[in-house]
N, C-alpha and C. Protein backbone atom coordinates (compact mmCIF):
# COMPACT_ATOMS: atom_id res chain seq x y z
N UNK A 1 4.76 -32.47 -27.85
CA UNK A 1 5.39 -31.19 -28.10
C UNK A 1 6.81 -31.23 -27.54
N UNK A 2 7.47 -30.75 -28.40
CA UNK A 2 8.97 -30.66 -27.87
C UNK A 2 9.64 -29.87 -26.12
N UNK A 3 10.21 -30.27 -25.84
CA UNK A 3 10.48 -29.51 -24.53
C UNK A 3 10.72 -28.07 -24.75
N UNK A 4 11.43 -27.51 -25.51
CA UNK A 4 11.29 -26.19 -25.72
C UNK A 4 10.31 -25.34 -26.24
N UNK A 5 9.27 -25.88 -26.82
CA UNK A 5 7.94 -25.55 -27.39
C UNK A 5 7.32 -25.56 -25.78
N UNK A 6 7.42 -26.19 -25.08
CA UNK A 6 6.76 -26.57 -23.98
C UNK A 6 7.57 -25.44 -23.20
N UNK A 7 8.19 -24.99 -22.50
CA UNK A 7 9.05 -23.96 -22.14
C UNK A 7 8.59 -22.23 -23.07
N UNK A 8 9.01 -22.81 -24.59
CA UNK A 8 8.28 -21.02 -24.66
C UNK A 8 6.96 -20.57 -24.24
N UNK A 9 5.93 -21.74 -24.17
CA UNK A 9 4.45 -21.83 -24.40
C UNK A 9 4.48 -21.03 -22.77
N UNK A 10 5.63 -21.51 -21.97
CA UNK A 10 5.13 -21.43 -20.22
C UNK A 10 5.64 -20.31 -20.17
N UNK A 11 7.21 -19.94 -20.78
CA UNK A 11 7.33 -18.71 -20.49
C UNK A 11 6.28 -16.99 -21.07
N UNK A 12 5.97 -17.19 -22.15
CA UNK A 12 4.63 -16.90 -22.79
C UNK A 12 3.59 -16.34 -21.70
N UNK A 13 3.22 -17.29 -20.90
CA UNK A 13 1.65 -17.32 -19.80
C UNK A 13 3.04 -16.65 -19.26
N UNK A 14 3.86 -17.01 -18.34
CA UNK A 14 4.87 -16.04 -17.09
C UNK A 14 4.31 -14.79 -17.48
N UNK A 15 4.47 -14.50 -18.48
CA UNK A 15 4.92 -13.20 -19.32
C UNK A 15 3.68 -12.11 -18.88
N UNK A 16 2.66 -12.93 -19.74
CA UNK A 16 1.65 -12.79 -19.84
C UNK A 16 1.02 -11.84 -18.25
N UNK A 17 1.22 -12.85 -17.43
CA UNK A 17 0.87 -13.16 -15.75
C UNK A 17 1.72 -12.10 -15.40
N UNK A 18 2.18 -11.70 -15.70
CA UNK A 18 3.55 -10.86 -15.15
C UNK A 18 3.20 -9.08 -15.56
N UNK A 19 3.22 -9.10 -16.96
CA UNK A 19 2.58 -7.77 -17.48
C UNK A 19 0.54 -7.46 -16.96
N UNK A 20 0.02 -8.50 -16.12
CA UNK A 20 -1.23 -8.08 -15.98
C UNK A 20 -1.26 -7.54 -14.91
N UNK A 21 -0.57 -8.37 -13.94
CA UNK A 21 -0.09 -7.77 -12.74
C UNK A 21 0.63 -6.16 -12.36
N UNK A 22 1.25 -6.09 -13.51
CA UNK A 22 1.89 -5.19 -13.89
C UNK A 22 1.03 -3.24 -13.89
N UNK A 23 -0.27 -4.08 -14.54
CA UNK A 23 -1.47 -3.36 -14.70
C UNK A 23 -1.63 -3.46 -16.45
N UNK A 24 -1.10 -3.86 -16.98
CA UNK A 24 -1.26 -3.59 -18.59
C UNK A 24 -2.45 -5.00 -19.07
N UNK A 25 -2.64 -4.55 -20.02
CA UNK A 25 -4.00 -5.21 -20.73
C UNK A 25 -3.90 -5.79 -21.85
N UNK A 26 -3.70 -7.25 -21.84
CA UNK A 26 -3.42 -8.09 -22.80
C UNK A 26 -4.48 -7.85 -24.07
N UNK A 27 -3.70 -7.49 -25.38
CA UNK A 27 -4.58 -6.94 -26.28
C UNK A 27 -4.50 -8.20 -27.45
N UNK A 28 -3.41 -9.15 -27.31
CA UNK A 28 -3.33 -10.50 -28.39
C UNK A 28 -2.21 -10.84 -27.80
N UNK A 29 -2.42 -12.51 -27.99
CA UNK A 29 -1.27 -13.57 -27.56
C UNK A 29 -1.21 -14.12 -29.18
N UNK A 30 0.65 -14.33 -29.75
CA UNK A 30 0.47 -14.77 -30.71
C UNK A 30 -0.20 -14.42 -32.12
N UNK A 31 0.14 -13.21 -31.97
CA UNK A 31 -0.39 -12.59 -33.45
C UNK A 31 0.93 -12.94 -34.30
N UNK A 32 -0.21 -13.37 -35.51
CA UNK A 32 1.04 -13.55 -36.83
C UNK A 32 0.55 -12.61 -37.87
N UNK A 33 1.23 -12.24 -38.68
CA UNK A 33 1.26 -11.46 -39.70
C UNK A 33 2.49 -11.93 -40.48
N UNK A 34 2.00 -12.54 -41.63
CA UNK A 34 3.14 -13.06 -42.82
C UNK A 34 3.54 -13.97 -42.23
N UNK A 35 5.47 -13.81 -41.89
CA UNK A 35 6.05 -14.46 -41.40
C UNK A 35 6.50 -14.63 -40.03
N UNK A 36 5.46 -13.44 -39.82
CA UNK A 36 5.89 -12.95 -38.28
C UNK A 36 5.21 -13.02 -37.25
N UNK A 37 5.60 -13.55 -36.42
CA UNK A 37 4.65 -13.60 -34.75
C UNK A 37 5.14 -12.63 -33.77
N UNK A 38 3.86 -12.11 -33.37
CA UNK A 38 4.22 -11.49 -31.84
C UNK A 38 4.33 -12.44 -30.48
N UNK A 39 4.49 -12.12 -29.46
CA UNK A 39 4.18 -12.87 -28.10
C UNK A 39 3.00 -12.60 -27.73
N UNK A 40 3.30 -10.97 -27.44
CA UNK A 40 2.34 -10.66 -26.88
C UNK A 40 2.16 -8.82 -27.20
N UNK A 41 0.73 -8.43 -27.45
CA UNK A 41 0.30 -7.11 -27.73
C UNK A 41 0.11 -6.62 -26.44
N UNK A 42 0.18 -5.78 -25.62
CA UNK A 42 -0.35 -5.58 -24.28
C UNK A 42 -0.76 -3.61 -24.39
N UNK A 43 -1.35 -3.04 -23.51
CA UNK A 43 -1.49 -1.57 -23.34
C UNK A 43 -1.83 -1.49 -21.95
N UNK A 44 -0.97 -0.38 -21.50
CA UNK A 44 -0.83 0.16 -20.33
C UNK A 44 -1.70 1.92 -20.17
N UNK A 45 -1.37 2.09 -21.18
CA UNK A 45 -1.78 3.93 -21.61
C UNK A 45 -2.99 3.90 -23.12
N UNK A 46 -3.54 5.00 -23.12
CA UNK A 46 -4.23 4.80 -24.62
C UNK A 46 -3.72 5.58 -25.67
N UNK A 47 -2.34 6.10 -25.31
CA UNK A 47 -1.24 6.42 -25.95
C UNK A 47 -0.54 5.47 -27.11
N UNK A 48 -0.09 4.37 -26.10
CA UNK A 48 0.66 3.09 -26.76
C UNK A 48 0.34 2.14 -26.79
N UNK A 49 0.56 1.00 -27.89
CA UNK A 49 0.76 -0.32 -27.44
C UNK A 49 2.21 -0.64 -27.21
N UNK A 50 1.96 -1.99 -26.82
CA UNK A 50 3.56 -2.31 -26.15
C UNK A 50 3.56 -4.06 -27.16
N UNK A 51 4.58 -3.57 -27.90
CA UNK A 51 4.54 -5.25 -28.52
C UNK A 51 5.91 -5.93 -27.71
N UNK A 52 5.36 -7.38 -27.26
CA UNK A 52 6.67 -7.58 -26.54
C UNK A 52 7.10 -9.21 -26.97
N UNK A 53 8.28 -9.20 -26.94
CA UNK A 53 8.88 -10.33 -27.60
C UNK A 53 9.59 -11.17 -26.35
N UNK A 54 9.05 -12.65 -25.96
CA UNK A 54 9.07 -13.21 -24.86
C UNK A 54 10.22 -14.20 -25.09
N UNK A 55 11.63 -14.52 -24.18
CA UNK A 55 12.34 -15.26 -24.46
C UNK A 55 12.49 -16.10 -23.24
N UNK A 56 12.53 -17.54 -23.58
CA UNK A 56 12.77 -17.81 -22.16
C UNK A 56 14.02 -19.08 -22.46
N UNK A 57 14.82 -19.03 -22.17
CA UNK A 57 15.67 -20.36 -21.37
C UNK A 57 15.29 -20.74 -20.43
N UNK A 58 16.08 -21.57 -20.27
CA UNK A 58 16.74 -23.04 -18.81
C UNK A 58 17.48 -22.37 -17.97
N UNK A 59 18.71 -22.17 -18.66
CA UNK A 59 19.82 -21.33 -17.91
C UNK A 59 20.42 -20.27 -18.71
N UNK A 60 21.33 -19.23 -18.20
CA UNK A 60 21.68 -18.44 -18.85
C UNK A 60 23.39 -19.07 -19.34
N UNK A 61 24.00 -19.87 -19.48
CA UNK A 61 24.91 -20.73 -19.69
C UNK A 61 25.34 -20.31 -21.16
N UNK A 62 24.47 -19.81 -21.81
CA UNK A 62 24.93 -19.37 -23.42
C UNK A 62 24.34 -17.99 -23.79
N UNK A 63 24.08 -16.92 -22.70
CA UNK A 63 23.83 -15.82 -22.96
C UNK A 63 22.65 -15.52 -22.12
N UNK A 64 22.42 -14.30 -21.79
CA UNK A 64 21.04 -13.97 -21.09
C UNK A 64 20.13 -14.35 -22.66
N UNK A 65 18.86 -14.66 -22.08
CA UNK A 65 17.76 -14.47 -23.05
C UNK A 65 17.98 -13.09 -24.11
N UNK A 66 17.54 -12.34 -23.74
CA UNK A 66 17.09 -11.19 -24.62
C UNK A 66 18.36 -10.99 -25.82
N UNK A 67 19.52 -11.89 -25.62
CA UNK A 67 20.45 -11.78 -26.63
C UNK A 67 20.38 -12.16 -27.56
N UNK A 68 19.21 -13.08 -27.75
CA UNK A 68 18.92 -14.14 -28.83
C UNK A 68 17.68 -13.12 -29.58
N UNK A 69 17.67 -12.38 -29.18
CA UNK A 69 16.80 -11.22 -30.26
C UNK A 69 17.63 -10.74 -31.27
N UNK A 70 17.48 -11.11 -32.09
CA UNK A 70 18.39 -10.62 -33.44
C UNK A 70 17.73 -10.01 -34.23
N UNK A 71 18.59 -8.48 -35.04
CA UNK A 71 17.51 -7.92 -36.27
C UNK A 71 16.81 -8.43 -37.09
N UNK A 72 17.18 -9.95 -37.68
CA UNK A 72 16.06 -10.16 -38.64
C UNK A 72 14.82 -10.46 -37.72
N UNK A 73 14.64 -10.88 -36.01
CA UNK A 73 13.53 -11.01 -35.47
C UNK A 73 12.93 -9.65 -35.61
N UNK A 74 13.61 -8.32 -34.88
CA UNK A 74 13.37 -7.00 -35.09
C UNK A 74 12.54 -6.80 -36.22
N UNK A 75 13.46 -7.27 -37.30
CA UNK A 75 12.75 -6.53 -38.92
C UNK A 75 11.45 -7.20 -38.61
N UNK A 76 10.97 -8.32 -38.25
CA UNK A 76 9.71 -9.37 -38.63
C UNK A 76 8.56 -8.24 -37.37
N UNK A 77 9.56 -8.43 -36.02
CA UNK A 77 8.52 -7.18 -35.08
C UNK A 77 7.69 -6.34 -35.59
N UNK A 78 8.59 -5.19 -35.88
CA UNK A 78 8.06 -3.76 -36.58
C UNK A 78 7.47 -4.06 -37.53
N UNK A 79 7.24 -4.86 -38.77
CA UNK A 79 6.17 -5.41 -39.38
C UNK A 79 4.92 -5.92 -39.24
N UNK A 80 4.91 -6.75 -38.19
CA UNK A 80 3.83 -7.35 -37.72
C UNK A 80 3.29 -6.49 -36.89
N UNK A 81 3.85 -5.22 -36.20
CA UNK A 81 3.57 -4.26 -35.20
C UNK A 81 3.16 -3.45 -36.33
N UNK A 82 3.30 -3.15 -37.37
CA UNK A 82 2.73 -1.96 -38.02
C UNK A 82 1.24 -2.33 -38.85
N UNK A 83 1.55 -4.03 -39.09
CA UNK A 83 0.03 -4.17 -40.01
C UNK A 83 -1.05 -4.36 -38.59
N UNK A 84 -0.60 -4.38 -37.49
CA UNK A 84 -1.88 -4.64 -36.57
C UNK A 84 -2.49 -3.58 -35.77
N UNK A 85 -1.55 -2.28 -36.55
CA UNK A 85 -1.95 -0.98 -36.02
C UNK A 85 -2.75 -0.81 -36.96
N UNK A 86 -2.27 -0.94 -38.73
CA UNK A 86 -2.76 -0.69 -39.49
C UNK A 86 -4.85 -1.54 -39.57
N UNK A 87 -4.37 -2.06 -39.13
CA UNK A 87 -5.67 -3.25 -39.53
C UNK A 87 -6.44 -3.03 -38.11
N UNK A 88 -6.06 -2.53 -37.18
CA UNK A 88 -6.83 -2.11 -36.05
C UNK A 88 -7.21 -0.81 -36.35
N UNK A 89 -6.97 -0.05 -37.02
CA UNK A 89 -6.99 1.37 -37.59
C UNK A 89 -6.89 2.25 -36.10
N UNK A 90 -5.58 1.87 -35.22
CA UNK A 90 -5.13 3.20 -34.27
C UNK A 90 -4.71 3.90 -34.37
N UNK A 91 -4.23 4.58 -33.64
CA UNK A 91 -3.32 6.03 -33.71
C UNK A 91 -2.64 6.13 -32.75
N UNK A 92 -1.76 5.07 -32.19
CA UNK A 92 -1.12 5.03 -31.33
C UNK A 92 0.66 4.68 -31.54
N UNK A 93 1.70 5.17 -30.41
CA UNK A 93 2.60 4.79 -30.30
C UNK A 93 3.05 3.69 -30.36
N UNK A 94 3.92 2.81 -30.74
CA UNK A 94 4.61 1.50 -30.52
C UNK A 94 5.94 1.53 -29.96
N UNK A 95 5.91 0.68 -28.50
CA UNK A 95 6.98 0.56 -27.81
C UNK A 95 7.57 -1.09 -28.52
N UNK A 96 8.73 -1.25 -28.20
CA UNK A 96 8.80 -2.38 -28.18
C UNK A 96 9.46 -3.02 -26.71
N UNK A 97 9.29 -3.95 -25.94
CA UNK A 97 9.71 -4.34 -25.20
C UNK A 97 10.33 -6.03 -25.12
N UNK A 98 11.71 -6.40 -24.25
CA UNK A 98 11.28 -8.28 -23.72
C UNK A 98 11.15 -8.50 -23.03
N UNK A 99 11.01 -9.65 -23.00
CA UNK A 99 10.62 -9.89 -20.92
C UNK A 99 11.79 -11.37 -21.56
N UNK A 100 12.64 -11.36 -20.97
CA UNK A 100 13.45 -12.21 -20.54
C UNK A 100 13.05 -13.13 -19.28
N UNK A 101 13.16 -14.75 -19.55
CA UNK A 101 12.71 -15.65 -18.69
C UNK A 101 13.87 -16.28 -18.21
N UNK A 102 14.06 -16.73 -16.99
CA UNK A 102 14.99 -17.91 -16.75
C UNK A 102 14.39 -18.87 -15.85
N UNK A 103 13.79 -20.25 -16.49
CA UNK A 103 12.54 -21.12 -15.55
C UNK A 103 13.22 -22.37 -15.86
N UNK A 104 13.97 -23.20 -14.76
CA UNK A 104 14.37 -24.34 -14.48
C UNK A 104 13.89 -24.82 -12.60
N UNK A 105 14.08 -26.09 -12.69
CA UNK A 105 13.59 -26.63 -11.29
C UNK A 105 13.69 -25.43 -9.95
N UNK A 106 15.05 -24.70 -9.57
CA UNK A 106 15.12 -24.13 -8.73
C UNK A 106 15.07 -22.77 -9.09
N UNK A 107 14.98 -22.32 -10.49
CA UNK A 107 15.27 -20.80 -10.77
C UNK A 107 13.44 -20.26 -11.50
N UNK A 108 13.40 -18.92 -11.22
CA UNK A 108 12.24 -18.67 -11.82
C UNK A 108 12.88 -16.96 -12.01
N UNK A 109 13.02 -16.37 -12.95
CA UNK A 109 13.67 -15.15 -12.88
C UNK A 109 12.66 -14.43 -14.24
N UNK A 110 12.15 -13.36 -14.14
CA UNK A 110 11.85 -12.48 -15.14
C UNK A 110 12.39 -11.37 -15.12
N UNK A 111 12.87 -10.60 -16.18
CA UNK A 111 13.40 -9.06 -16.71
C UNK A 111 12.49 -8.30 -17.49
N UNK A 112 11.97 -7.43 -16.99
CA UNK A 112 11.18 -6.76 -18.18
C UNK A 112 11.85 -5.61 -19.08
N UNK A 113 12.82 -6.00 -19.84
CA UNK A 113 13.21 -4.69 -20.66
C UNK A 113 12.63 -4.14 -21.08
N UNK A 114 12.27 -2.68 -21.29
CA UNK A 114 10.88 -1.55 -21.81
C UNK A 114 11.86 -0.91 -22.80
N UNK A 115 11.18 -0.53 -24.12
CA UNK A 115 11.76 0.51 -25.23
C UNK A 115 13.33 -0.85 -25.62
N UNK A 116 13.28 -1.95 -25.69
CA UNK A 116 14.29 -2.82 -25.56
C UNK A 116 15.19 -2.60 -27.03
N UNK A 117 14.57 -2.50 -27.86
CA UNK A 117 14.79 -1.23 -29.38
C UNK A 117 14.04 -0.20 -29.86
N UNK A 118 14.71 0.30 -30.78
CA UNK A 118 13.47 1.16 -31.31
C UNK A 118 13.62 0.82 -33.19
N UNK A 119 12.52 1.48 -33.65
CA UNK A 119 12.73 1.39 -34.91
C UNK A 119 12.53 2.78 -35.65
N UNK A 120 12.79 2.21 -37.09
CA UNK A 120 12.94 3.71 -37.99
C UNK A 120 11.90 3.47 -38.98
């Protein structure tokens, strides 16, 4: 596996490890729908789910993480966030959140951005 496959896979579990602690309740790792993957589904409330989109670098040398979220990722989100409401048949809110990683030899840094967009 490539080193960066190997890096998202770890930042992924961080993530993961990070929002349980957190208190929230991992509801799917890696949901796809079409063309689209989630990271991670999680719920904190029985209000919402929280779909969250996990980025991790090396270093921040070419931007924090969460910059590399671009609308066409967005457009693919809210899609894949709406057929797994749909196909779960809830009635709940959708947040979207990232958790920004920075994991090299001496650095280990997470950000949890909450509501990180919204959609229409």
């Amino acid at each position: 596996m490539a080193e960066h496959n190997e890096l998202g896979k770890l930042g992924e579990q961080l993530a993961a490890e990070y929002l349980s602690k957190k208190g929230y309740v991992i509801l799917a790792r890696n949901y796809y729908y079409d063309k689209a993957e989630i990271d991670i589904i999680a719920q904190k409330s029985s209000e919402t789910i929280v779909v969250v989109e996990v980025k991790t670098r090396n270093s921040d040398f070419f931007g924090d993480p969460q910059d590399f979220v671009k609308p066409s990722k967005i457009k693919l989100l809210v899609k894949a966030a709406n057929e797994y409401v749909i196909s779960n048949d809830l009635d709940v809110e959708v947040r979207f959140d990232i958790i920004a990683i920075i994991k090299n030899k001496t650095t280990e840094k997470i950000e949890h951005l909450e509501d990180a967009f919204y959609h229409f």
